[in-house]
C-alpha atoms as a PDB file:
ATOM      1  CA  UNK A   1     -12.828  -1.079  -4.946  1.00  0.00           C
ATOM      2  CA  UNK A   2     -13.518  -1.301  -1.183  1.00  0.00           C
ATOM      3  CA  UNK A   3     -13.633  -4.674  -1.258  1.00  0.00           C
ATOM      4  CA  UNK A   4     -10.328  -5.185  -2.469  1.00  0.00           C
ATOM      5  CA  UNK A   5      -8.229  -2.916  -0.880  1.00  0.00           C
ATOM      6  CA  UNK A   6     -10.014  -4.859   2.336  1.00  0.00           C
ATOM      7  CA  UNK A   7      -8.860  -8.201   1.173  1.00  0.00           C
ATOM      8  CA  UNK A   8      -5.375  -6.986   0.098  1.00  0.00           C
ATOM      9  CA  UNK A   9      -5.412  -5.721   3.616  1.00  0.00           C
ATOM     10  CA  UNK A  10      -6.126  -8.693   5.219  1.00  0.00           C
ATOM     11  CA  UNK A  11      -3.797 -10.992   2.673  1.00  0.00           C
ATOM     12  CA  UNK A  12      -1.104  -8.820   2.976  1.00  0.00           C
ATOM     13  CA  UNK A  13      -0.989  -6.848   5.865  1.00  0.00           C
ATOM     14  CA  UNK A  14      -2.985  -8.289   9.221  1.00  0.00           C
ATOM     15  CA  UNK A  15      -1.670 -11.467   8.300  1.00  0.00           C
ATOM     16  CA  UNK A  16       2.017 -10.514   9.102  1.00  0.00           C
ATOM     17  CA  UNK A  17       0.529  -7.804  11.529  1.00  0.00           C
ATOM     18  CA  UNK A  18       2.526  -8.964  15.110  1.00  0.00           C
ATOM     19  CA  UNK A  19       2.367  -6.100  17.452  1.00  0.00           C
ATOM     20  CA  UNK A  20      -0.314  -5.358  20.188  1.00  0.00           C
ATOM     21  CA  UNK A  21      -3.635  -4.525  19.203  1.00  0.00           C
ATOM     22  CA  UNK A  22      -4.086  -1.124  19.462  1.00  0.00           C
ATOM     23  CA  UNK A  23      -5.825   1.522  17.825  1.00  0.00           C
ATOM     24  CA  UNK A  24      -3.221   3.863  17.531  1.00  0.00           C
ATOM     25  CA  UNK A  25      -0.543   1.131  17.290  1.00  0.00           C
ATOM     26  CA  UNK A  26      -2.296  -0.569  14.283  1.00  0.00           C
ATOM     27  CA  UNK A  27      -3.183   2.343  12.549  1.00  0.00           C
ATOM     28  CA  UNK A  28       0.337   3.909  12.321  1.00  0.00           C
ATOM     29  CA  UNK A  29       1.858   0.341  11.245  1.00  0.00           C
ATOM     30  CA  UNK A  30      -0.833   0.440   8.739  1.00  0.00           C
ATOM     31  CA  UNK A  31      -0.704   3.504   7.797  1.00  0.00           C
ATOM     32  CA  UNK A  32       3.375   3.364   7.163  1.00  0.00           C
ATOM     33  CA  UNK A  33       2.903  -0.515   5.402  1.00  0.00           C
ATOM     34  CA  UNK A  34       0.379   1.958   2.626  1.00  0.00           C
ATOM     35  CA  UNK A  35       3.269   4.611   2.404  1.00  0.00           C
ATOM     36  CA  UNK A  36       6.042   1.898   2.020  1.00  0.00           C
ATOM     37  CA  UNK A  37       4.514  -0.991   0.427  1.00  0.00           C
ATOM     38  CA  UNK A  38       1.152  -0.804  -1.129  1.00  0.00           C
ATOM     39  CA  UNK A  39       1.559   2.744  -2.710  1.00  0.00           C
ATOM     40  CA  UNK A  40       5.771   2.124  -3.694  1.00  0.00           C
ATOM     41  CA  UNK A  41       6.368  -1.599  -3.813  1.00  0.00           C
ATOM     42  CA  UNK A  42       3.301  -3.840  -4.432  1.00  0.00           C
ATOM     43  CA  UNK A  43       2.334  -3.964  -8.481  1.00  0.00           C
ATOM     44  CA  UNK A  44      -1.042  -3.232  -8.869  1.00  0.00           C
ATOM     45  CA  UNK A  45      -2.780  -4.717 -11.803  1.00  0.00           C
ATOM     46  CA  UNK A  46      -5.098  -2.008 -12.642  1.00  0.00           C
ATOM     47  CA  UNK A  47      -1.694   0.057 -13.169  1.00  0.00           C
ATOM     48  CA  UNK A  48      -0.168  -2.246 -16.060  1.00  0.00           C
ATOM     49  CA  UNK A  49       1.517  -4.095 -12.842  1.00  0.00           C
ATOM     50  CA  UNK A  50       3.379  -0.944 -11.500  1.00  0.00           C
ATOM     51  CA  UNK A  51       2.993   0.149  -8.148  1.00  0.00           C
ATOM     52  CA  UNK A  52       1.535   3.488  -7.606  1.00  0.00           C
ATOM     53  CA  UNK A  53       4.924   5.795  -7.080  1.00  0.00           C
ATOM     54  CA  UNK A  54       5.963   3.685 -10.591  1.00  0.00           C
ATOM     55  CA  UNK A  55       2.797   4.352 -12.743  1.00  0.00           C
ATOM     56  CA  UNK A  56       2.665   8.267 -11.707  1.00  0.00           C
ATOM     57  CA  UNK A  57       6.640   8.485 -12.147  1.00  0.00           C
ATOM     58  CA  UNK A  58       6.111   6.861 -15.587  1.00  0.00           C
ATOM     59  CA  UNK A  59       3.483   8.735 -17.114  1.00  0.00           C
ATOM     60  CA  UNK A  60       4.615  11.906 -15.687  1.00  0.00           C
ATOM     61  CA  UNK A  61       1.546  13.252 -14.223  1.00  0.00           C
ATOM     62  CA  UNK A  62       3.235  14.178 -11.044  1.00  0.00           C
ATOM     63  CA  UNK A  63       7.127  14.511  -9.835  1.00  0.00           C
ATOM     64  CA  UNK A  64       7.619  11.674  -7.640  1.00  0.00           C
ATOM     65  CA  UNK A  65      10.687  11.849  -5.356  1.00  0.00           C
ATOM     66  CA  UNK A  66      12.854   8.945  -4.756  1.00  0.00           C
END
């Protein structure tokens, strides 16, 4: 599972990563790209192709807001 969250990473986020590189700087543009993309946009396939906020909203195991 390491492995892939490294490569979508790399294919999805370094690759369109722009700003200076910094520690701190990278790791709060990373950190906000998770929040915003990976865990509320991106489908995951492991998750029936729903992103994370969708498959916990769906099944109702938690209240997600909006």
């Amino acid at each position: 599972m390491v492995e892939r969250l490294n490569r979508t990473f790399r294919e999805e986020f370094w690759v369109h990563y722009e700003e200076e590189v910094d520690l701190n700087t990278m790791n709060f543009h990373l950190k906000r790209w998770t929040e915003k993309v990976y865990n509320r946009k991106r489908p995951h396939w492991s998750l029936g192709y729903r992103s994370p906020w969708e498959y916990l909203r769906d099944t109702g195991f938690v209240e997600c807001p909006t």
